[in-house]
PDB file of N, CA and C in Angstrom:
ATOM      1  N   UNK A   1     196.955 -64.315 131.606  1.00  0.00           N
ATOM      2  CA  UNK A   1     198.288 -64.695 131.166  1.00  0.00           C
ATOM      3  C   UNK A   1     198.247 -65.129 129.706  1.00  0.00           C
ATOM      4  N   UNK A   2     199.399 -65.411 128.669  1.00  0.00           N
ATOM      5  CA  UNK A   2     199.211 -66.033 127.921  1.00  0.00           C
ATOM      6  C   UNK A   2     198.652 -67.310 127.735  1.00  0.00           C
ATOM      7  N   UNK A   3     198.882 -67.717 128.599  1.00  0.00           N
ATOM      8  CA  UNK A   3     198.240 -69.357 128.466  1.00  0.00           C
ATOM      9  C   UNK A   3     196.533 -69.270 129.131  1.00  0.00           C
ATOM     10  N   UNK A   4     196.059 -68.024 128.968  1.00  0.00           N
ATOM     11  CA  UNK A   4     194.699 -67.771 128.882  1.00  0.00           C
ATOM     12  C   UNK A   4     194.081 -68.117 130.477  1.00  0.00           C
ATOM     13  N   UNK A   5     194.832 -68.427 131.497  1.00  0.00           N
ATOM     14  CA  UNK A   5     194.637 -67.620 132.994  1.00  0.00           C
ATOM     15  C   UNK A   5     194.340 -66.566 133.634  1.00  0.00           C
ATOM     16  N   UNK A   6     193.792 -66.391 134.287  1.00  0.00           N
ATOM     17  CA  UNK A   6     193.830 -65.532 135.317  1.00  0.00           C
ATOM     18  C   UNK A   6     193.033 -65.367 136.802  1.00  0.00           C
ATOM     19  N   UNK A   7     193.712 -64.528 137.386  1.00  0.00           N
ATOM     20  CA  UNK A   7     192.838 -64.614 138.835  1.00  0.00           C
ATOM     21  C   UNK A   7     191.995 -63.748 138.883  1.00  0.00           C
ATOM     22  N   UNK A   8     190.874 -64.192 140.130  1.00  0.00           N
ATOM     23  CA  UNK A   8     190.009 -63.141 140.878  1.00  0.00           C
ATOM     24  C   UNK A   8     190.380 -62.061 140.578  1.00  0.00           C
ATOM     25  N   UNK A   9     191.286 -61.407 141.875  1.00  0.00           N
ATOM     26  CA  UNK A   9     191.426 -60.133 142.386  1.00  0.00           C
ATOM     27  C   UNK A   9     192.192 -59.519 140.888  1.00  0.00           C
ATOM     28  N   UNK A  10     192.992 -59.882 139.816  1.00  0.00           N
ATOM     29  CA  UNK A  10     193.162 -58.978 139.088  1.00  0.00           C
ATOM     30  C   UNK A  10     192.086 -59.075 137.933  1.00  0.00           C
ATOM     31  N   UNK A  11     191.369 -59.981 137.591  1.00  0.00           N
ATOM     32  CA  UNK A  11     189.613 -59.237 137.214  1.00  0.00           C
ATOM     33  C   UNK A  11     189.193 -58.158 137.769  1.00  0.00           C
ATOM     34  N   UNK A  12     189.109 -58.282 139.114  1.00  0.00           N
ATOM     35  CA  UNK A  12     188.218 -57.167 139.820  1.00  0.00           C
ATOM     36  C   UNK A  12     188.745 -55.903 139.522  1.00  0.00           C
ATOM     37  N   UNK A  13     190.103 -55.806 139.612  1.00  0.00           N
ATOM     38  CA  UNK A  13     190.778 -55.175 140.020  1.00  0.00           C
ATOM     39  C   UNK A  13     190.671 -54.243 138.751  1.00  0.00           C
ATOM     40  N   UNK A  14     190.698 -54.833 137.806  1.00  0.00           N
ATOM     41  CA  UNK A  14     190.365 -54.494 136.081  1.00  0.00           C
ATOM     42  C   UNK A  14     188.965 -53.533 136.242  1.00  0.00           C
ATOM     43  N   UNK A  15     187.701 -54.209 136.349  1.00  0.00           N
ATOM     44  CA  UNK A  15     186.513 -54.085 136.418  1.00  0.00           C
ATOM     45  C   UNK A  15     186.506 -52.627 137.199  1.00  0.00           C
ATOM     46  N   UNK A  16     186.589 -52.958 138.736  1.00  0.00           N
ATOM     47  CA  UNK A  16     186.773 -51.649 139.659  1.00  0.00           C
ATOM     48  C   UNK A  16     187.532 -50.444 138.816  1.00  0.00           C
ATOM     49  N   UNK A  17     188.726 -50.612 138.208  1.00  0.00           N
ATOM     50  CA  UNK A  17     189.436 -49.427 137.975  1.00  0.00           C
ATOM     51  C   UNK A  17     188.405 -48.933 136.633  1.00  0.00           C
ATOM     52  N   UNK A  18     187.873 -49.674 135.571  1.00  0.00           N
ATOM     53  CA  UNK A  18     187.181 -49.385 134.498  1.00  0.00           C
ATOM     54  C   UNK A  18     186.040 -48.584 134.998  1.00  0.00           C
ATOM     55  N   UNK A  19     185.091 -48.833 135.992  1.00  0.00           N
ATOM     56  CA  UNK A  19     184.433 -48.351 137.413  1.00  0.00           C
ATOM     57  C   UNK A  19     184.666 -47.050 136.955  1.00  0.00           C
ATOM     58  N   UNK A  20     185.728 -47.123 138.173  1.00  0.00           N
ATOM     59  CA  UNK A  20     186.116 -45.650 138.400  1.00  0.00           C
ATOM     60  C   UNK A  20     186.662 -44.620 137.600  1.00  0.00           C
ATOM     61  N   UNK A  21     187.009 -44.956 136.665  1.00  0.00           N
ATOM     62  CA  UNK A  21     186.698 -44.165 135.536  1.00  0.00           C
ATOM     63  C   UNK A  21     185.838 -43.625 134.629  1.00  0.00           C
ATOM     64  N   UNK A  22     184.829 -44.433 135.188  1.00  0.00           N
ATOM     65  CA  UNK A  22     183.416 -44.005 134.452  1.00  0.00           C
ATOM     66  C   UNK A  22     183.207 -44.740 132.751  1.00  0.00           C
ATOM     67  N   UNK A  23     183.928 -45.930 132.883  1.00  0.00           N
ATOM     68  CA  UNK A  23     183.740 -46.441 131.191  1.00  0.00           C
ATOM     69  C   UNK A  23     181.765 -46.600 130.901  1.00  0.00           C
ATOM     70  N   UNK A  24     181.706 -46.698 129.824  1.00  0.00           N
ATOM     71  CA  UNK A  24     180.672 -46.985 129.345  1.00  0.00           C
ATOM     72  C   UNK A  24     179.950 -47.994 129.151  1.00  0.00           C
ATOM     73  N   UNK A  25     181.131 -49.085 129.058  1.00  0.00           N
ATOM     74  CA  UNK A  25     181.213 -50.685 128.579  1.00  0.00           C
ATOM     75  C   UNK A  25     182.508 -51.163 129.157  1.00  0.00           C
ATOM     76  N   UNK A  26     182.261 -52.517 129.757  1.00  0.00           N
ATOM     77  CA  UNK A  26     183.042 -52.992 129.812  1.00  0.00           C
ATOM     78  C   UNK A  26     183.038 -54.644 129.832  1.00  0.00           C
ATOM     79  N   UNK A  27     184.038 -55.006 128.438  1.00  0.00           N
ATOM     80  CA  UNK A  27     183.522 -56.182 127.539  1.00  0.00           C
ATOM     81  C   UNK A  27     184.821 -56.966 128.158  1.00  0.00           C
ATOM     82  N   UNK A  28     183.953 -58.653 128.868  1.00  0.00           N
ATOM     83  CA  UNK A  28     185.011 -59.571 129.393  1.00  0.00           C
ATOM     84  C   UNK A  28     185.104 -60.603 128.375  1.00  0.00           C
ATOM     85  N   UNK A  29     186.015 -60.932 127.805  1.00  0.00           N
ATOM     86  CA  UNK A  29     186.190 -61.565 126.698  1.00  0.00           C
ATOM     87  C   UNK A  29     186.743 -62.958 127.386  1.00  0.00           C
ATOM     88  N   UNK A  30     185.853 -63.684 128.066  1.00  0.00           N
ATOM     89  CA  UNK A  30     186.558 -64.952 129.235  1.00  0.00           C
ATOM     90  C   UNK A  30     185.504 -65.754 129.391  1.00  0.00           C
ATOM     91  N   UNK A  31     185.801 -66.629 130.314  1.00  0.00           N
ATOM     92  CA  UNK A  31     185.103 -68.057 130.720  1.00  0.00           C
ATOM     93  C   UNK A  31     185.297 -68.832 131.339  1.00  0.00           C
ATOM     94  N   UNK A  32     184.696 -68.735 132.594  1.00  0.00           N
ATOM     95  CA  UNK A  32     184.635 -70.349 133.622  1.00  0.00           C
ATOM     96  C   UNK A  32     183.617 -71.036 133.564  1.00  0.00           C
ATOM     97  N   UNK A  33     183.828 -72.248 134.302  1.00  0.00           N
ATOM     98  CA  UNK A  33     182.335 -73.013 135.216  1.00  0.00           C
ATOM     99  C   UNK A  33     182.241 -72.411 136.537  1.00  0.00           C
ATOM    100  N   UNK A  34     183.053 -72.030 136.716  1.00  0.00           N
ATOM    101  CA  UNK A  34     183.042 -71.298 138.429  1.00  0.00           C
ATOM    102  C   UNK A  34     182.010 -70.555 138.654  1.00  0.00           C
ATOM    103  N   UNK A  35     181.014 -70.316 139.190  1.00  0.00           N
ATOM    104  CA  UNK A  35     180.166 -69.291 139.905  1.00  0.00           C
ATOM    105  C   UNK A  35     181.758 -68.678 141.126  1.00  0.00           C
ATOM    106  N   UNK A  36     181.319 -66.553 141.268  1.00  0.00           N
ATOM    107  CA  UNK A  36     182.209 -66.451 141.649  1.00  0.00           C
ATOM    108  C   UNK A  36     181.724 -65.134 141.958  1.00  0.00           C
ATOM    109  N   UNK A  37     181.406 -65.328 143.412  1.00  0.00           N
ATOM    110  CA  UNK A  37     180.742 -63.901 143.924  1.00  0.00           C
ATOM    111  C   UNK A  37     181.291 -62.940 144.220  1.00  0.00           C
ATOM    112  N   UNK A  38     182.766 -62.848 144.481  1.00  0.00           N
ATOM    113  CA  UNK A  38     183.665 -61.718 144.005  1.00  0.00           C
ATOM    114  C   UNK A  38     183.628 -61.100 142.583  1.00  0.00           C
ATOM    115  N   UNK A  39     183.568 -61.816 141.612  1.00  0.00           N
ATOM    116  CA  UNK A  39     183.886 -61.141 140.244  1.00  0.00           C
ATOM    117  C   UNK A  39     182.195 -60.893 140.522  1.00  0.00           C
ATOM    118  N   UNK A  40     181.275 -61.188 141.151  1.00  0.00           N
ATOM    119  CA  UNK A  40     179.822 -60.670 140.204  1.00  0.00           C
ATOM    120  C   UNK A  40     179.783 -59.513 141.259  1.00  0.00           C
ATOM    121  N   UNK A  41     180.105 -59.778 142.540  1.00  0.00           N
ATOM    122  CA  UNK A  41     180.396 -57.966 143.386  1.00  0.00           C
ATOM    123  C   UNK A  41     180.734 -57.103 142.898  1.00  0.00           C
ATOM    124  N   UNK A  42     181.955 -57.227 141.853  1.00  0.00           N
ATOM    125  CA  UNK A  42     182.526 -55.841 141.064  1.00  0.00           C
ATOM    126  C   UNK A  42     181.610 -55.980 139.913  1.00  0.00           C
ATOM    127  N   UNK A  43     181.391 -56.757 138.873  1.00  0.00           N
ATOM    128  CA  UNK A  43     180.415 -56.481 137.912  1.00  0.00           C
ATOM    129  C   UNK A  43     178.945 -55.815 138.705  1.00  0.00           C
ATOM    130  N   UNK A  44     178.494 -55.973 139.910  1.00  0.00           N
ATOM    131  CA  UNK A  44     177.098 -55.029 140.189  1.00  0.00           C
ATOM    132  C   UNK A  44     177.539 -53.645 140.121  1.00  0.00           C
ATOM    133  N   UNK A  45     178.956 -53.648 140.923  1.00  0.00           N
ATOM    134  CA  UNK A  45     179.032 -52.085 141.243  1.00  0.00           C
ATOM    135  C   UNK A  45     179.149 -51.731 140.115  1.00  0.00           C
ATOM    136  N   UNK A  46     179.908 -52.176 138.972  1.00  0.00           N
ATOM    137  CA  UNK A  46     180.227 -51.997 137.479  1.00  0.00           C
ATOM    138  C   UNK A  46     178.378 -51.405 136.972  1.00  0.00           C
ATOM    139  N   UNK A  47     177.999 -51.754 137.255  1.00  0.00           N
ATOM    140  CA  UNK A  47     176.373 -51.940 137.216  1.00  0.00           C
ATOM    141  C   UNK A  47     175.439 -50.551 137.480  1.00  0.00           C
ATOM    142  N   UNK A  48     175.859 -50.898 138.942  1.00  0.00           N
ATOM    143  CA  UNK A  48     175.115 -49.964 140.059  1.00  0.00           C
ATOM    144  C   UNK A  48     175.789 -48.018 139.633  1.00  0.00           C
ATOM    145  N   UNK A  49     176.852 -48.242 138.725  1.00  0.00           N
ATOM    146  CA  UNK A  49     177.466 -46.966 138.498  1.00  0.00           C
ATOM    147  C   UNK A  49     177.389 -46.615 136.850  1.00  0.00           C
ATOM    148  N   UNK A  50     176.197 -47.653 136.342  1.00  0.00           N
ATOM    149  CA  UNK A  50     175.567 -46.977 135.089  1.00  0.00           C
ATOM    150  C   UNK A  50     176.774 -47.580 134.073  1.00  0.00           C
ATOM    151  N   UNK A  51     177.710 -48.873 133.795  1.00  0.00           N
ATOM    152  CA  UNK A  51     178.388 -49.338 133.433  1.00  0.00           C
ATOM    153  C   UNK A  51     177.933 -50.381 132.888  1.00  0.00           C
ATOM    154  N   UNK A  52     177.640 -50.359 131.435  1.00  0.00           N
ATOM    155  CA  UNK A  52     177.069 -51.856 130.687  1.00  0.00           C
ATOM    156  C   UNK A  52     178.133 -52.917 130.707  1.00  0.00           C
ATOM    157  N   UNK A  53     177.895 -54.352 131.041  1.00  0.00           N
ATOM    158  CA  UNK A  53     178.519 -54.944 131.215  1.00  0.00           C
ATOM    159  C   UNK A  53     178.518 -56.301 130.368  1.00  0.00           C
ATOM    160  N   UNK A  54     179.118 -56.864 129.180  1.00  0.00           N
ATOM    161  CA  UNK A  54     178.951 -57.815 128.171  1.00  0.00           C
ATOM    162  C   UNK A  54     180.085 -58.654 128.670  1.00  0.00           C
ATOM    163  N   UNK A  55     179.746 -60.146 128.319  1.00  0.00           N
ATOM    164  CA  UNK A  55     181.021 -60.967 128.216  1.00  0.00           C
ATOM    165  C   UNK A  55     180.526 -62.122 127.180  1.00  0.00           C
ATOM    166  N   UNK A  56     181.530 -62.692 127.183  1.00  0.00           N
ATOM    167  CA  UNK A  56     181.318 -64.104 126.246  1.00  0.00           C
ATOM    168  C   UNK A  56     180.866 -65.107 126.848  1.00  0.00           C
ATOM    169  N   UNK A  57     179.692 -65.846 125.386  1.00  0.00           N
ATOM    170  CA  UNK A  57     178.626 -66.721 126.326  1.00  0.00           C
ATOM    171  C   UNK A  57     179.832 -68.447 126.068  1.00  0.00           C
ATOM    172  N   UNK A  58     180.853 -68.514 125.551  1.00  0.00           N
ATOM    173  CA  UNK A  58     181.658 -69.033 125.821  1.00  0.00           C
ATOM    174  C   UNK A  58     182.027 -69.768 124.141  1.00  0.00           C
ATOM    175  N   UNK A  59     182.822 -70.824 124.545  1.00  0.00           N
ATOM    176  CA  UNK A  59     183.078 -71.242 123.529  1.00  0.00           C
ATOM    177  C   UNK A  59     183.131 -72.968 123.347  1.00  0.00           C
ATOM    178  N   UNK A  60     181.512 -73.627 123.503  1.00  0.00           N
ATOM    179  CA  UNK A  60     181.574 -74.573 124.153  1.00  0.00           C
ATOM    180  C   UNK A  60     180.487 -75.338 122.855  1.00  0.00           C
ATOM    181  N   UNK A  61     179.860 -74.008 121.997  1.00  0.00           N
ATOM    182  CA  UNK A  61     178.751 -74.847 121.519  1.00  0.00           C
ATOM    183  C   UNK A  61     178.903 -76.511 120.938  1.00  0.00           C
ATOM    184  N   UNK A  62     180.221 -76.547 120.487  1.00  0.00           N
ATOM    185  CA  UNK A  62     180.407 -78.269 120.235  1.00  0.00           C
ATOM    186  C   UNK A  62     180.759 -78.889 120.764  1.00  0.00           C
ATOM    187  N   UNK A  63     181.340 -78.397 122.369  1.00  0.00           N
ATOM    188  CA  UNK A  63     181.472 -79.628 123.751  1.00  0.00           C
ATOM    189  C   UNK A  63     182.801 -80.407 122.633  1.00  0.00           C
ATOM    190  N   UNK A  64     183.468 -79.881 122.299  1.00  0.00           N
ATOM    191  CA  UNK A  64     184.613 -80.495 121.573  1.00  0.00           C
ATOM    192  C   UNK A  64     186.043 -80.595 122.703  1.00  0.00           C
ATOM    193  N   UNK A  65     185.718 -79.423 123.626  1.00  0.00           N
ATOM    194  CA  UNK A  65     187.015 -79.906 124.816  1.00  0.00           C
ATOM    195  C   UNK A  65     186.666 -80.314 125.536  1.00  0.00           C
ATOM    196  N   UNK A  66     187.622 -80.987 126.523  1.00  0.00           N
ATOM    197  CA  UNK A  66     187.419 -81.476 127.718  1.00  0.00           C
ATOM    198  C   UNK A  66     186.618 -80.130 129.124  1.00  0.00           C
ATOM    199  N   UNK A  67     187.337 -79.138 129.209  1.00  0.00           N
ATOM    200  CA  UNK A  67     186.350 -77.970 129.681  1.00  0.00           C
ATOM    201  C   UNK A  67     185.094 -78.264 129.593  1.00  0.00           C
ATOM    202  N   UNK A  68     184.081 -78.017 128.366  1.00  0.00           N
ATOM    203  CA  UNK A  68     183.192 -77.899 127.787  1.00  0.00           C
ATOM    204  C   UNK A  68     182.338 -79.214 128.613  1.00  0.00           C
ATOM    205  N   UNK A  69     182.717 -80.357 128.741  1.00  0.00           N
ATOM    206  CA  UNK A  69     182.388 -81.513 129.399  1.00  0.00           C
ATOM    207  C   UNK A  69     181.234 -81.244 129.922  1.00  0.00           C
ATOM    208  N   UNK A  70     181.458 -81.034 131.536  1.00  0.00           N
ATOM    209  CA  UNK A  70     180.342 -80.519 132.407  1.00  0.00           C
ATOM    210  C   UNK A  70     179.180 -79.376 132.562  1.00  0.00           C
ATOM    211  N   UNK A  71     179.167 -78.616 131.193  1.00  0.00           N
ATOM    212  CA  UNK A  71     178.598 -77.416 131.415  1.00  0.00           C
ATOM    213  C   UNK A  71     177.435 -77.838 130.452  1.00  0.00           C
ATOM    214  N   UNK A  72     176.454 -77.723 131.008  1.00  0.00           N
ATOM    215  CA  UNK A  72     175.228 -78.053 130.417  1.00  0.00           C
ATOM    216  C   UNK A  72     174.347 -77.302 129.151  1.00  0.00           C
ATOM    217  N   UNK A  73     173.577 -78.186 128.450  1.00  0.00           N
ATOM    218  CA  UNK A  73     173.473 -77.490 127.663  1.00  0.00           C
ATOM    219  C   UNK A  73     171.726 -76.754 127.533  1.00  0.00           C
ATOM    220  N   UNK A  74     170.914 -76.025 126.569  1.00  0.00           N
ATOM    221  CA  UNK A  74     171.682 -75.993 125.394  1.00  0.00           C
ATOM    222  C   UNK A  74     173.032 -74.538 125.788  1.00  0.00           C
ATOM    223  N   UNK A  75     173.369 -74.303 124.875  1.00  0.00           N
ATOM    224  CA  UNK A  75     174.357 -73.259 124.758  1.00  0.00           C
ATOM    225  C   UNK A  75     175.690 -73.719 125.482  1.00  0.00           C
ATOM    226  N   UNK A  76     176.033 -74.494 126.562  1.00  0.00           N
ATOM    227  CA  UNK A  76     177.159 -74.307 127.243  1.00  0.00           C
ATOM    228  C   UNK A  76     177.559 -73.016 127.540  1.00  0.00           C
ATOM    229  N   UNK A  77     176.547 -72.236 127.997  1.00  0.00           N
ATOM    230  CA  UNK A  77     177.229 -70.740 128.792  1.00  0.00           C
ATOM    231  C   UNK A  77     178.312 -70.786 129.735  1.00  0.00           C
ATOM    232  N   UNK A  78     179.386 -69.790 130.239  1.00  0.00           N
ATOM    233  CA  UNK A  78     180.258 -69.564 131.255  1.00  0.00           C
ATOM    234  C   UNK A  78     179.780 -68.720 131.790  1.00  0.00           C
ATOM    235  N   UNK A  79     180.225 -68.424 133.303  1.00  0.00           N
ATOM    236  CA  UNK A  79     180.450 -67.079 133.716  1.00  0.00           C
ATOM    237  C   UNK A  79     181.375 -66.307 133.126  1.00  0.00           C
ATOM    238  N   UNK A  80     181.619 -65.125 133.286  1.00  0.00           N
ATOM    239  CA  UNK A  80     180.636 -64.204 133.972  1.00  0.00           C
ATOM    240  C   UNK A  80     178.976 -64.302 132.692  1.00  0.00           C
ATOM    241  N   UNK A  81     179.016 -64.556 131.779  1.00  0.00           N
ATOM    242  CA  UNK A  81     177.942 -64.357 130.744  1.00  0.00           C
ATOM    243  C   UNK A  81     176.811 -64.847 131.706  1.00  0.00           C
ATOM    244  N   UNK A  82     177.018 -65.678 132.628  1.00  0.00           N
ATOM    245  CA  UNK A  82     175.601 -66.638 133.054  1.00  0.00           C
ATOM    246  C   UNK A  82     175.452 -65.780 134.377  1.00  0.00           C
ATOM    247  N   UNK A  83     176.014 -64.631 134.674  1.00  0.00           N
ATOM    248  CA  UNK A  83     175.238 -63.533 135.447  1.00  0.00           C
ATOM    249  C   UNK A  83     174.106 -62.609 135.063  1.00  0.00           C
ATOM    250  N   UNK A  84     173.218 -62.808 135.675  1.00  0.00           N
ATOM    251  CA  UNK A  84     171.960 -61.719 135.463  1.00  0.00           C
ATOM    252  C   UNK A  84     171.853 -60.291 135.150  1.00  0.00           C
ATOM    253  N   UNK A  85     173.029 -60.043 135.095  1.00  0.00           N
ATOM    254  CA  UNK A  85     173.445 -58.453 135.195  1.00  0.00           C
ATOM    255  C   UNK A  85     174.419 -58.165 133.954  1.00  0.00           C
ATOM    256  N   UNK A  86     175.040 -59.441 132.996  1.00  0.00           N
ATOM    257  CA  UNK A  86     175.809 -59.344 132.458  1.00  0.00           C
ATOM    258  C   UNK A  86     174.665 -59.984 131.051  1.00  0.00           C
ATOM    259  N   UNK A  87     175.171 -58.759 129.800  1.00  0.00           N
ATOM    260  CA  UNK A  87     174.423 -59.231 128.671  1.00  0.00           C
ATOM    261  C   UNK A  87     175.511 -60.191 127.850  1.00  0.00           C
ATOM    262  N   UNK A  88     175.325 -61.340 127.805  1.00  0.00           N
ATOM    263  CA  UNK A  88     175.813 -62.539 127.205  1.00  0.00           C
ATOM    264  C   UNK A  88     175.563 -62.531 125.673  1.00  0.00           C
ATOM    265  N   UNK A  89     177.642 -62.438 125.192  1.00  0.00           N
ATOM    266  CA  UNK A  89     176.820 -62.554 123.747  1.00  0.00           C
ATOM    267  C   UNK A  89     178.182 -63.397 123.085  1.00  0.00           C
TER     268      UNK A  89
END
């Protein structure tokens, strides 16, 4: 949304259709604390179908928001970046 929301199922839903089209890359420009085994299900298949997968390692390095708070450091990574399958940059 504008106010920089969004849900699960229309991530996936994003991811899957990029999928099935056969993209090359597909760059998530986002960030939670959430671990979230739905969004990392579609990033494998994203994966498993030869689909490089980048996102942002967040935007936390000065712990200047309240967000930023709980996420440990160094770096303050988010998901999806802090998936194993996803190159964090």
């Amino acid at each position: 949304s504008d106010d920089g929301e969004a849900y699960t199922d229309d991530l996936v839903a994003a991811i899957d259709y990029a999928t099935d089209m056969n993209a090359d890359v597909i760059n998530l420009s986002l960030g939670t604390n959430q671990y979230d085994n739905t969004l990392l299900s579609a990033i494998n298949r994203a994966r498993t179908n030869g689909t490089l997968v980048i996102a942002a390692s967040g935007n936390c390095a000065l712990n200047d928001e309240e967000f930023c708070n709980n996420l440990t450091a160094p770096g303050r990574m988010t998901y999806p970046a802090l998936y194993q399958s996803v190159i964090a940059v």
